[in-house]
Protein backbone atom coordinates (compact mmCIF):
# COMPACT_ATOMS: atom_id res chain seq x y z
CA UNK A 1 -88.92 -97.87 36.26
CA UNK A 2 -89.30 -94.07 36.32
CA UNK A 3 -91.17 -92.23 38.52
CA UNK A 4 -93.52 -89.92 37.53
CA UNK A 5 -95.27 -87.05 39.66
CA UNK A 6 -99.03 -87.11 39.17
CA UNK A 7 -100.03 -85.03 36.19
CA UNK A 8 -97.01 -84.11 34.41
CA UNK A 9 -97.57 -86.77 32.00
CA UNK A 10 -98.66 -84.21 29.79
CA UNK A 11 -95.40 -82.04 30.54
CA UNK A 12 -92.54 -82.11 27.72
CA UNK A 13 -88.95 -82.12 28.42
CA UNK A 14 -88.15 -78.76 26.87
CA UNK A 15 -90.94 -77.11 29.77
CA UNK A 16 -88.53 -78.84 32.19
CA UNK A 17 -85.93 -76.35 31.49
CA UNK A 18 -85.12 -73.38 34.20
CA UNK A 19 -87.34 -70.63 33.72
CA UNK A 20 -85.79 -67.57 32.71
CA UNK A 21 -87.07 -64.93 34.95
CA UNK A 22 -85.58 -61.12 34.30
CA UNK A 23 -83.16 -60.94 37.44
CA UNK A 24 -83.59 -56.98 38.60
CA UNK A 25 -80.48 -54.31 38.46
CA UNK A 26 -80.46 -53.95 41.90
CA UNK A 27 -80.18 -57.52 42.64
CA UNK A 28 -76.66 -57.76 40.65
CA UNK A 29 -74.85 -55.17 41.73
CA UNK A 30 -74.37 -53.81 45.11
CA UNK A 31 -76.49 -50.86 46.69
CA UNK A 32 -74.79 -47.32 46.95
CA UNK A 33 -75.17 -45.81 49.98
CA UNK A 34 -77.13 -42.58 50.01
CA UNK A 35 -75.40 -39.45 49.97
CA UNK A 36 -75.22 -38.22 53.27
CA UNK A 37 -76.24 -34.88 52.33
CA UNK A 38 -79.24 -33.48 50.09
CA UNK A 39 -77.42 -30.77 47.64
CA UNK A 40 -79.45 -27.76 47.51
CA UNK A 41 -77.25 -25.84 44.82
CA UNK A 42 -74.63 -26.79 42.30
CA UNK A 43 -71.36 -26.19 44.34
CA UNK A 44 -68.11 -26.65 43.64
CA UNK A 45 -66.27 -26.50 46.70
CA UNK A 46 -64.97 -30.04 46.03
CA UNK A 47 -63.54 -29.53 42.92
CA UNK A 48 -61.67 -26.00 44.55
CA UNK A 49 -60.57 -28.71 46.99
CA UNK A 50 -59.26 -31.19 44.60
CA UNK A 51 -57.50 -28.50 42.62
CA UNK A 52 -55.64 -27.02 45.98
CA UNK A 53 -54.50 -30.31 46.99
CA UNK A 54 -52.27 -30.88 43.85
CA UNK A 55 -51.32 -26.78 43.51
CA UNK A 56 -50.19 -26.83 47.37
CA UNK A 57 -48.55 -30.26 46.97
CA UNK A 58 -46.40 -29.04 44.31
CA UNK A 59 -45.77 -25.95 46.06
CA UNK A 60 -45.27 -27.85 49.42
CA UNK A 61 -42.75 -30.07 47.83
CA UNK A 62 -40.51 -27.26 46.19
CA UNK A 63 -40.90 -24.97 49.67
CA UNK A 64 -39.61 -28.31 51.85
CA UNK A 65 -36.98 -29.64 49.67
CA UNK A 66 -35.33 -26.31 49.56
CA UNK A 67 -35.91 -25.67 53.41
CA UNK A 68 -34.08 -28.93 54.09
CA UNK A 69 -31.47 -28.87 51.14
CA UNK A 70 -30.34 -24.98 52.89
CA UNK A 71 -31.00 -26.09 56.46
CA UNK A 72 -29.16 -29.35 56.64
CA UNK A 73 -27.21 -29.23 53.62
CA UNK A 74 -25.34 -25.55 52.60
CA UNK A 75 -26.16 -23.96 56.33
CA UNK A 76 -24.30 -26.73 58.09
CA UNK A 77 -26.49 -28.80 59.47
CA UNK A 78 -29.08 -29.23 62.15
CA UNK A 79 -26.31 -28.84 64.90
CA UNK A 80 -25.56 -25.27 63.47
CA UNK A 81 -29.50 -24.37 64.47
CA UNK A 82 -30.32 -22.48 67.59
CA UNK A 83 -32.09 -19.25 68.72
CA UNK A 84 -29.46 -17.13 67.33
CA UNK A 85 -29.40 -18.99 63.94
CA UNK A 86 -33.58 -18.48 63.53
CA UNK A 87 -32.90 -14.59 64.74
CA UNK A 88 -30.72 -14.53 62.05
CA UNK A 89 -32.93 -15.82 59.62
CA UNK A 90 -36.09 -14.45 60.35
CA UNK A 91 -34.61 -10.68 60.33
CA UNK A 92 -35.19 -11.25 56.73
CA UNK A 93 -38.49 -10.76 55.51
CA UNK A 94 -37.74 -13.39 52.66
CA UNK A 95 -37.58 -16.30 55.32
CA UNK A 96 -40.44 -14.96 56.91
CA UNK A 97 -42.70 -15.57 53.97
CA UNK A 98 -40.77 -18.55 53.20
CA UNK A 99 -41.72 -20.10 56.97
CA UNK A 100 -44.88 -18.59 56.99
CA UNK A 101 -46.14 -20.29 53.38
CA UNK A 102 -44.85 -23.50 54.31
CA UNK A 103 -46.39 -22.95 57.52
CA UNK A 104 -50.14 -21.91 56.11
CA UNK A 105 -49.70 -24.50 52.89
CA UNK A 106 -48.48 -27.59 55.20
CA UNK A 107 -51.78 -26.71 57.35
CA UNK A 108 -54.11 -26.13 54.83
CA UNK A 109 -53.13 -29.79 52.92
CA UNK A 110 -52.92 -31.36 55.72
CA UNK A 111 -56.69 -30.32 57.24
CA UNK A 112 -58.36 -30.56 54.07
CA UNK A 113 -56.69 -34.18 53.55
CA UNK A 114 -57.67 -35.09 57.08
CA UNK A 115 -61.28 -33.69 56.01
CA UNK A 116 -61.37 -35.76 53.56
CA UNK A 117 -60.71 -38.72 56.15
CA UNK A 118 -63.86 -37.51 57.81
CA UNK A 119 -65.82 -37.42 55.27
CA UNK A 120 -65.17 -41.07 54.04
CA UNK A 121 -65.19 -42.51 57.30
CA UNK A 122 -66.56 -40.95 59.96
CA UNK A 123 -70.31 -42.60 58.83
CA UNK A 124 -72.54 -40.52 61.77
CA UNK A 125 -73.32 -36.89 61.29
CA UNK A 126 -72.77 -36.19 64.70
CA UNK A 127 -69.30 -38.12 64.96
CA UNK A 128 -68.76 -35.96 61.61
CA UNK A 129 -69.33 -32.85 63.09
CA UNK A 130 -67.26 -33.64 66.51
CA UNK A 131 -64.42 -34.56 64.27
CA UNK A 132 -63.87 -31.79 62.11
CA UNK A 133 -64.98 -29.27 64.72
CA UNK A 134 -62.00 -30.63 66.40
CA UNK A 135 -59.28 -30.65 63.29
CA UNK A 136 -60.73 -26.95 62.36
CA UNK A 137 -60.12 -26.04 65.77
CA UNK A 138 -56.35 -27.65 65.62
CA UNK A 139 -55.17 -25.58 62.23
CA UNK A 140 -56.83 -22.36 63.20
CA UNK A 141 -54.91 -22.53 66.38
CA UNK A 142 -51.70 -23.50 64.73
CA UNK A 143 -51.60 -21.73 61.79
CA UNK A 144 -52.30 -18.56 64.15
CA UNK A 145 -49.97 -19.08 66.44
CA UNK A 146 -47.81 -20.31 64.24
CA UNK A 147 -47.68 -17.04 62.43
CA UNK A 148 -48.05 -14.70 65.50
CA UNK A 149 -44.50 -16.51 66.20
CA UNK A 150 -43.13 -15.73 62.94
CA UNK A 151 -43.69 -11.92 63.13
CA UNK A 152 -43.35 -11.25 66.35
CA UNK A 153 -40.33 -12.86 67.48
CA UNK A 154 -37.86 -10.52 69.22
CA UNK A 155 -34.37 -11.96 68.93
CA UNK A 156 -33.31 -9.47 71.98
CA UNK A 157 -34.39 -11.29 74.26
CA UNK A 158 -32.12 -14.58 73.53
């Protein structure tokens, strides 16, 4: 015997089916976060960004290769390197600009890569801030130091 609920004797199989109900967009696919900043203007800092990260890594890799191919390979090695040795080399103003690019380049990648970093992860505009005040604070101080070292240095007083 087959139960029946009261009043769907007048109910036909094919109303039995699963109602097809339009599901909503936002209920298949997941939500995207907001952006975390309103854009006032069209800027294109980003894109600058994106560019200088594959220019300088090009750069970066030719500038490295050939500092470690002449410092380890044709110059003797590393146990050839002391204060005399960098005296020697950085009377020339050619190795000068060669430390000193490598020097700015290898800074510049490197903070706007760790920027980068920040910006994906770092999910609290004040932890955001805090954090790249910090790294901006780093490279200035390096890469100014950095190059006060490389044109100042007085091999007299080795």
């Amino acid at each position: 015997m087959s139960e029946t609920l009261p009043g769907s004797a007048d109910i036909e199989p094919d109303d039995l089916k699963a109602a097809r109900v339009p599901v909503p967009p936002q209920a298949i696919a997941p939500a995207l976060a907001q952006p975390r900043s309103k854009r006032s203007g069209r800027s294109n800092f980003e894109l600058y960004s994106w560019i200088f990260m594959r220019v300088s890594g090009i750069v970066l890799v030719f500038l490295v290769l050939g500092h470690l191919l002449i410092m380890n390979i044709l110059d003797g090695g590393v146990q050839r390197i002391n204060f005399a040795f960098v005296a020697g080399r950085w009377s020339s103003p050619f190795w000068q600009v060669w430390d000193l690019l490598q020097l700015w380049l290898a800074m510049l990648h490197g903070t706007n890569g760790l920027r980068t970093v920040i910006n994906d992860y770092a999910e609290k505009p004040r932890t955001r801030f805090w954090l790249q005040t910090i790294l901006y604070v780093a490279a200035v101080f390096t890469v100014v130091l950095g190059t006060l070292v490389i044109f100042t240095f007085d091999p007299s007083i080795g």
